[in-house]
C-alpha atoms as a PDB file:
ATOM      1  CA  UNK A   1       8.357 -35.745  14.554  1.00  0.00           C
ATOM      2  CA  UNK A   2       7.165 -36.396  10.944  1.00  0.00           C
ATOM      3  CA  UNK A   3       8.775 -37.950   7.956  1.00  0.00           C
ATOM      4  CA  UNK A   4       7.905 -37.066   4.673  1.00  0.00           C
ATOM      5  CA  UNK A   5       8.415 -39.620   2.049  1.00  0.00           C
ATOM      6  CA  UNK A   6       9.978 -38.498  -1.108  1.00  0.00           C
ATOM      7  CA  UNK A   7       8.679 -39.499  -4.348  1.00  0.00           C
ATOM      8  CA  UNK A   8      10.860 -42.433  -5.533  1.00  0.00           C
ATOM      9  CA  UNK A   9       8.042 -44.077  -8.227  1.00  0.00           C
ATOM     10  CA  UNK A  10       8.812 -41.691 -10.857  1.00  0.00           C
ATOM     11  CA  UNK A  11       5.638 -39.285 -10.488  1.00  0.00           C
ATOM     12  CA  UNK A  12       6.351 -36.132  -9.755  1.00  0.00           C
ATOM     13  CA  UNK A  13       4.569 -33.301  -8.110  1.00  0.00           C
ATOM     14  CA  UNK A  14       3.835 -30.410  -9.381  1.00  0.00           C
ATOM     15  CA  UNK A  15       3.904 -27.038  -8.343  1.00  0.00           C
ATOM     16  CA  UNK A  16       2.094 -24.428  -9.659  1.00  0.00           C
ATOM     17  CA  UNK A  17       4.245 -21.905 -11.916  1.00  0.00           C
ATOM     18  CA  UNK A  18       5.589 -18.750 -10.583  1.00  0.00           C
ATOM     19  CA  UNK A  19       2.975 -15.484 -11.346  1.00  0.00           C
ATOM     20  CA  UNK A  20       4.494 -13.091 -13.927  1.00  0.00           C
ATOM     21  CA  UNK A  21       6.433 -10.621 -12.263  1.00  0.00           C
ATOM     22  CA  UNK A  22       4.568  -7.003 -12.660  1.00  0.00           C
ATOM     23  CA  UNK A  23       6.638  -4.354 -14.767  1.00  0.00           C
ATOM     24  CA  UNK A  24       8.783  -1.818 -12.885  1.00  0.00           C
ATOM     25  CA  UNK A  25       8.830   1.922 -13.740  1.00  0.00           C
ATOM     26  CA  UNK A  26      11.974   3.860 -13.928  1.00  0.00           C
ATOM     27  CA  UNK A  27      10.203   6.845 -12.366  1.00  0.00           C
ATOM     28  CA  UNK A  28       8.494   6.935  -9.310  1.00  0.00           C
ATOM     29  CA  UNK A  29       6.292  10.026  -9.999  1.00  0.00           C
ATOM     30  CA  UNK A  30       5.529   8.555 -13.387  1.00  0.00           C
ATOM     31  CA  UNK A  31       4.387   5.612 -11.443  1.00  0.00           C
ATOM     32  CA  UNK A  32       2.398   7.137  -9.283  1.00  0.00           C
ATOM     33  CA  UNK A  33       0.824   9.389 -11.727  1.00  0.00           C
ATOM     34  CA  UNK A  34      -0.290   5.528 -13.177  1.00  0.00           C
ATOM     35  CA  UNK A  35      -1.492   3.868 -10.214  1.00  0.00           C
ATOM     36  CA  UNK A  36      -3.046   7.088  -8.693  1.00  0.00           C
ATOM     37  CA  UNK A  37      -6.531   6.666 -10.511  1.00  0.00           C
ATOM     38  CA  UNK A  38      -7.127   3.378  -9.417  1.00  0.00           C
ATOM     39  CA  UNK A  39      -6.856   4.183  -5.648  1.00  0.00           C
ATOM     40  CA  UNK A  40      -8.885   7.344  -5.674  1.00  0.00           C
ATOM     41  CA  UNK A  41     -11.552   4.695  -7.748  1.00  0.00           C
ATOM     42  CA  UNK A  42     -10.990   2.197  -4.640  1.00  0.00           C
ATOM     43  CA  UNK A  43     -11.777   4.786  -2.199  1.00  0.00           C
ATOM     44  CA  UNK A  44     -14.417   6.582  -4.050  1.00  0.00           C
ATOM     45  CA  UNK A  45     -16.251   3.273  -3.669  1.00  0.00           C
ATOM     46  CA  UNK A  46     -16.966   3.109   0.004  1.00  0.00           C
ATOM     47  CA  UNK A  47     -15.167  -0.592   0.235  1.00  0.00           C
ATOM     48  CA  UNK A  48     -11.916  -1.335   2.696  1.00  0.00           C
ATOM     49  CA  UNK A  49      -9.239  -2.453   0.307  1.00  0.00           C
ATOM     50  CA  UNK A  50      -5.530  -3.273   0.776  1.00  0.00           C
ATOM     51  CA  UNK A  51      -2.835  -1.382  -1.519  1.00  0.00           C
ATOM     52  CA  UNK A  52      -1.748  -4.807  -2.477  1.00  0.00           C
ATOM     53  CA  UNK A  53      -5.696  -5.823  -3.175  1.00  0.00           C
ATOM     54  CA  UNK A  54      -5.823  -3.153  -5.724  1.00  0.00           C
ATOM     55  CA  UNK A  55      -2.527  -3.344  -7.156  1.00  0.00           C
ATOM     56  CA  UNK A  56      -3.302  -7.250  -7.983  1.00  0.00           C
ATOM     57  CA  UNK A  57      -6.696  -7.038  -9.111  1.00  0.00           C
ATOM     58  CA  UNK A  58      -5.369  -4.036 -11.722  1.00  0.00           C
ATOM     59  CA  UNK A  59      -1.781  -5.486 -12.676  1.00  0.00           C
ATOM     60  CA  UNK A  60      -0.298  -2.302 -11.435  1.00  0.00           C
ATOM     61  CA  UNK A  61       2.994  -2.017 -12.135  1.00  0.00           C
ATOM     62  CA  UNK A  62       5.862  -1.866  -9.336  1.00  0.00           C
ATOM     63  CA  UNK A  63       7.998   1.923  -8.758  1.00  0.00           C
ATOM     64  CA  UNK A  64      11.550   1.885  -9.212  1.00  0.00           C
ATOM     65  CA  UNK A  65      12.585   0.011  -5.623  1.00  0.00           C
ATOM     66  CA  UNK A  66       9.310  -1.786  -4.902  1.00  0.00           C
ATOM     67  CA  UNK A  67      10.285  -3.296  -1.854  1.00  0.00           C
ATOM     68  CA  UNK A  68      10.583   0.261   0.106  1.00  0.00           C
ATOM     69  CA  UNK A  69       8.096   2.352  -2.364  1.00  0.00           C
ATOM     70  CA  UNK A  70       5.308   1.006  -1.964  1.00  0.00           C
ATOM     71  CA  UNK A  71       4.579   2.090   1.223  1.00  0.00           C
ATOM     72  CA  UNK A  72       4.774   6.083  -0.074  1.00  0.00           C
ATOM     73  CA  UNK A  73       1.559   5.643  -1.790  1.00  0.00           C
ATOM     74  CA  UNK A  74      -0.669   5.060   1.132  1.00  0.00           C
ATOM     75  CA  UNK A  75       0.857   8.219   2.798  1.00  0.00           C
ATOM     76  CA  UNK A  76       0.269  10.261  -0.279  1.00  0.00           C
ATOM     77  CA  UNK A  77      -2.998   9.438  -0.763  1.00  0.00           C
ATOM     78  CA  UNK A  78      -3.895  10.142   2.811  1.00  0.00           C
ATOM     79  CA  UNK A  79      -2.498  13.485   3.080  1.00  0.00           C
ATOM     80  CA  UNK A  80      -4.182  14.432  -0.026  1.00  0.00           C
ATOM     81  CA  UNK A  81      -7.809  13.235   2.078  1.00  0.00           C
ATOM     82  CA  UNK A  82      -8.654  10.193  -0.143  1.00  0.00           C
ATOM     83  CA  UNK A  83      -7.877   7.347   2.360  1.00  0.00           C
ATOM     84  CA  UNK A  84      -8.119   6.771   5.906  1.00  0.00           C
ATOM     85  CA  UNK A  85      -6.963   3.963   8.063  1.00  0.00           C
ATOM     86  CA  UNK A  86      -9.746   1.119   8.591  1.00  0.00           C
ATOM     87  CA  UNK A  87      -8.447  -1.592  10.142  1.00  0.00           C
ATOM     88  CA  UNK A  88      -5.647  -4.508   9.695  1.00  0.00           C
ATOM     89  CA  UNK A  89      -5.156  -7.573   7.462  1.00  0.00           C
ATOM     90  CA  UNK A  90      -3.057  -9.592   5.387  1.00  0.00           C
ATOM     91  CA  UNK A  91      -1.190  -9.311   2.461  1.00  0.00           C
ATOM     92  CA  UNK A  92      -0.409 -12.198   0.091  1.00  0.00           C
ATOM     93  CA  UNK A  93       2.349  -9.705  -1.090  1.00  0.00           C
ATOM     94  CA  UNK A  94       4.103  -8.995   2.000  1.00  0.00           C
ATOM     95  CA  UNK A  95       3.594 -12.815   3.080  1.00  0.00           C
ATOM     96  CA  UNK A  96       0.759 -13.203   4.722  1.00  0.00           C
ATOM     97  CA  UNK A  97       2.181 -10.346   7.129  1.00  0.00           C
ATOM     98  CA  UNK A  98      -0.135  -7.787   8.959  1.00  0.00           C
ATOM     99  CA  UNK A  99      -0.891  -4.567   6.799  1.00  0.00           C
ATOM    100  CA  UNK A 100      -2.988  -1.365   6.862  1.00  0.00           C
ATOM    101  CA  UNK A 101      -7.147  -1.665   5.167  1.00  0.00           C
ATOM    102  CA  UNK A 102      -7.978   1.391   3.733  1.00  0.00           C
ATOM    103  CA  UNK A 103     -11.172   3.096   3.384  1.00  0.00           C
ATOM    104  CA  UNK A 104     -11.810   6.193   1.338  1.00  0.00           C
ATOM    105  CA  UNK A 105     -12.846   9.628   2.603  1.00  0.00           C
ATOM    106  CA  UNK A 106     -16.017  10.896   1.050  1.00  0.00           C
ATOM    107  CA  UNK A 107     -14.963  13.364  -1.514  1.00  0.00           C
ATOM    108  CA  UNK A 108     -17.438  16.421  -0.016  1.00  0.00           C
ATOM    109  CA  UNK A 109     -14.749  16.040   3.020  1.00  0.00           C
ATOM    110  CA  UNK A 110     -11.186  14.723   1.485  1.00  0.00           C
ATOM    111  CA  UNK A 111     -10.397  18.747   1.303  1.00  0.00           C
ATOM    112  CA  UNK A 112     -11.096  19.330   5.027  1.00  0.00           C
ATOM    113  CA  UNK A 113      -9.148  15.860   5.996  1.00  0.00           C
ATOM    114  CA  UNK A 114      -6.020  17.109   3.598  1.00  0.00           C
ATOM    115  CA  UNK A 115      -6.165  20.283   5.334  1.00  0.00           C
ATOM    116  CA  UNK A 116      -6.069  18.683   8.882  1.00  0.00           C
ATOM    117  CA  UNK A 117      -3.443  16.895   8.313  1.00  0.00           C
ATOM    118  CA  UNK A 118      -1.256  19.461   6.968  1.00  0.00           C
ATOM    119  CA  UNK A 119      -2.048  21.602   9.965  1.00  0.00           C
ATOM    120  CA  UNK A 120      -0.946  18.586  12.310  1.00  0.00           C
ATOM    121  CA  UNK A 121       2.027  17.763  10.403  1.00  0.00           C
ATOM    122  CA  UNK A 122       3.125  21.705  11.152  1.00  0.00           C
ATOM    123  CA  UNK A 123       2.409  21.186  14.852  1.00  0.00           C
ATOM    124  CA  UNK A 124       4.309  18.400  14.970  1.00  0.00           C
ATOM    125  CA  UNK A 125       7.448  19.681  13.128  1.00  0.00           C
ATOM    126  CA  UNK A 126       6.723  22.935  15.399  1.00  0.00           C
ATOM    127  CA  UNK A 127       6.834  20.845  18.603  1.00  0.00           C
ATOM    128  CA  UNK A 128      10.219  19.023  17.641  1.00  0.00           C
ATOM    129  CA  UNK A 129      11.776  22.075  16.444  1.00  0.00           C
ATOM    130  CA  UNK A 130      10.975  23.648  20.085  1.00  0.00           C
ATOM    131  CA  UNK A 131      11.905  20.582  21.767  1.00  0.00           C
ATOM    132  CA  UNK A 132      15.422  20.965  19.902  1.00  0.00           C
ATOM    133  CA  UNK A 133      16.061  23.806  21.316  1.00  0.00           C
ATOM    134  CA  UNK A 134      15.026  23.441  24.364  1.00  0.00           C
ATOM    135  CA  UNK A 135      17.441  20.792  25.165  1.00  0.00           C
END
């Protein structure tokens, strides 16, 4: 076990100062009408990106309830065909914890992708509702 001396000699040490905390929006569809742009930008340019990666590098602000809205945006954008899932990584944001890299869709094929996924989203509600009554 370690023991960390405190500082008795009168220096002190210094932390760095809390980032400014990003501006909330009262409305969430006002919000994402804001941050929209700069995710279709991400994806339009070919790079993996994190939500939070793009969020910090544009001080976007935060919706309404931050802490549960946030993750709404990715499932927008990928039912609308911009963004697919790429792989894992971090997020300063959400403490260094595991979340989703993006990747956009090529825009000749975001139309076909939306599509798809409307048409599995209806199979799947189809397949519940059957399974409901069934049992």
């Amino acid at each position: 076990m370690s023991h960390i001396q405190p500082v008795f000699d009168g220096n002190h040490l210094d932390a760095s100062a809390p980032s400014k905390s990003r501006r909330i929006m009262d409305d969430y569809e006002a919000w994402v009408d804001e941050v929209w742009p700069f995710y279709v930008a991400a994806a339009d340019s070919r790079e993996p990106f994190t939500i939070d990666e793009v969020a910090r590098k544009h001080q976007l602000p935060d919706p309404p309830k931050p802490k549960s809205m946030w993750g709404s945006l990715p499932g927008r954008l990928q039912n609308e065909g911009i963004i697919r899932h790429h792989s894992g990584g971090t997020s300063i944001r959400a403490g260094h914890s595991m979340v989703h890299v993006w990747i956009g869709v090529p825009p000749a094929m975001r139309e076909m992708v939306a599509k798809r996924r409307r048409e599995e989203r209806k199979a799947r509600a189809q397949a519940r509702a059957d399974e409901r009554r069934a049992a």
